[in-house]
Structure formats: structure tokens, C-alpha cells
N, C-alpha and C. Protein backbone atom coordinates (compact mmCIF):
# COMPACT_ATOMS: atom_id res chain seq x y z
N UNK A 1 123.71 170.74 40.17
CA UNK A 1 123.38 171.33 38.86
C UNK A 1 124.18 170.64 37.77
N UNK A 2 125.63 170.46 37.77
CA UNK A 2 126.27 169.68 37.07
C UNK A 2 125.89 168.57 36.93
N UNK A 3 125.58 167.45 38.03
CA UNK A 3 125.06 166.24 37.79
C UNK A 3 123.87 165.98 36.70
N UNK A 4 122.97 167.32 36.52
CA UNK A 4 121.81 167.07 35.92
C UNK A 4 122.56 166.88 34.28
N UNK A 5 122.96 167.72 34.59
CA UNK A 5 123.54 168.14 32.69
C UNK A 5 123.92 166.81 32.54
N UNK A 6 125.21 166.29 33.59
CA UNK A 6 126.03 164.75 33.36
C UNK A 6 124.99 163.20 32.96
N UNK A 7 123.87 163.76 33.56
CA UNK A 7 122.84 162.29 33.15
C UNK A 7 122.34 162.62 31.90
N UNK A 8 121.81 164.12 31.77
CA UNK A 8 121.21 164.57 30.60
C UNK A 8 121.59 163.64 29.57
N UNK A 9 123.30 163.79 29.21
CA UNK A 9 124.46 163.37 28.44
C UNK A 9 124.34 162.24 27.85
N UNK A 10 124.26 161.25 29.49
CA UNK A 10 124.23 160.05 29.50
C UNK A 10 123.49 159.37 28.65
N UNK A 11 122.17 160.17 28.48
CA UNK A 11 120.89 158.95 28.69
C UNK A 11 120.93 160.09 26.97
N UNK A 12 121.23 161.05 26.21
CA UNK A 12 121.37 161.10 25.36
C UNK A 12 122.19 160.37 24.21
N UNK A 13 123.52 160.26 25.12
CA UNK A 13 124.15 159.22 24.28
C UNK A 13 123.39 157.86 24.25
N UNK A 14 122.83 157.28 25.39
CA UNK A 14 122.21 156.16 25.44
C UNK A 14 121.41 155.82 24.36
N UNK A 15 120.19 157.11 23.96
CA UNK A 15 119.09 156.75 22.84
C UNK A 15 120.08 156.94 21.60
N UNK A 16 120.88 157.54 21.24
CA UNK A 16 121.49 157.66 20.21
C UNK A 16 122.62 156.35 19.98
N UNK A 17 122.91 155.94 20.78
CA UNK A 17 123.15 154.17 20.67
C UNK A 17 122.19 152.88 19.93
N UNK A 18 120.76 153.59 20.59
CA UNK A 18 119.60 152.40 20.82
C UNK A 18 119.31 152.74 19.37
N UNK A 19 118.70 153.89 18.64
CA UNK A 19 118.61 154.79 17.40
C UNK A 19 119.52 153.82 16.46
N UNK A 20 120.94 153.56 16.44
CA UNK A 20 122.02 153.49 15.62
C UNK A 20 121.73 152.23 15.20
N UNK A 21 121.38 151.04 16.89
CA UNK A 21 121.35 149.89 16.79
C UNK A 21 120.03 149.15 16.27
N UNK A 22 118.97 150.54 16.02
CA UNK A 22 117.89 149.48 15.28
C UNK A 22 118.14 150.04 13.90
N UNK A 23 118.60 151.08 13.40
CA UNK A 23 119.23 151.54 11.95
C UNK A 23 119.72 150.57 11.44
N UNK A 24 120.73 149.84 12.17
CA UNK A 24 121.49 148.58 11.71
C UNK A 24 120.81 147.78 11.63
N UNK A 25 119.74 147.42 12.83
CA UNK A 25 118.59 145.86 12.18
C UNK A 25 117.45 146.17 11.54
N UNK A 26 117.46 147.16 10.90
CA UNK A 26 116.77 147.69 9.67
C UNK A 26 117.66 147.36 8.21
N UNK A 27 119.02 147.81 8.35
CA UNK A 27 119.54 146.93 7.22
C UNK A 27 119.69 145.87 7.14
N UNK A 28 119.82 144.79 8.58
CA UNK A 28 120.91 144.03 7.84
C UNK A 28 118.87 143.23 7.86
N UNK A 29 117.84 143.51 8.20
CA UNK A 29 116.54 142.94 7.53
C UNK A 29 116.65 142.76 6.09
N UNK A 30 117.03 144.03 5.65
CA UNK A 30 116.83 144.35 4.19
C UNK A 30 117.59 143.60 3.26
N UNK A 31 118.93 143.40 3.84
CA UNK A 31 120.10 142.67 3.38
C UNK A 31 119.54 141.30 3.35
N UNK A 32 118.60 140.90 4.18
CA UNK A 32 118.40 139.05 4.17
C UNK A 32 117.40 139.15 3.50
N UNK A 33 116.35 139.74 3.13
CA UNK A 33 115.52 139.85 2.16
C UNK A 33 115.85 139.63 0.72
């Protein structure tokens, strides 16, 4: 039961990484524009 929650976590922090890292190549697009 714990394990589930522990991946839950994981793979939440994961998209919220992936999220951050196209936020950033959304600016720095804008920035070379």
C-alpha cells in the first residue's frame, strides 16, 4: 500500500519536472525571437 503512494510521488514529481522544463523552452524560444 505504501509503495503505491511512493511511485504515485515519484512519477508526480517526474511530470512536474517535465512541465517546468518545457516552461523554460517556451521562454528561452521567446527570448531568441
Amino acid at each position: 500500500m505504501t509503495n503505491i503512494i511512493v511511485e504515485f510521488i515519484k512519477l508526480f514529481e517526474r511530470v512536474k519536472e517535465d512541465r517546468i522544463k518545457i516552461l523554460e523552452g517556451e521562454i528561452d524560444l521567446v527570448y531568441i525571437r
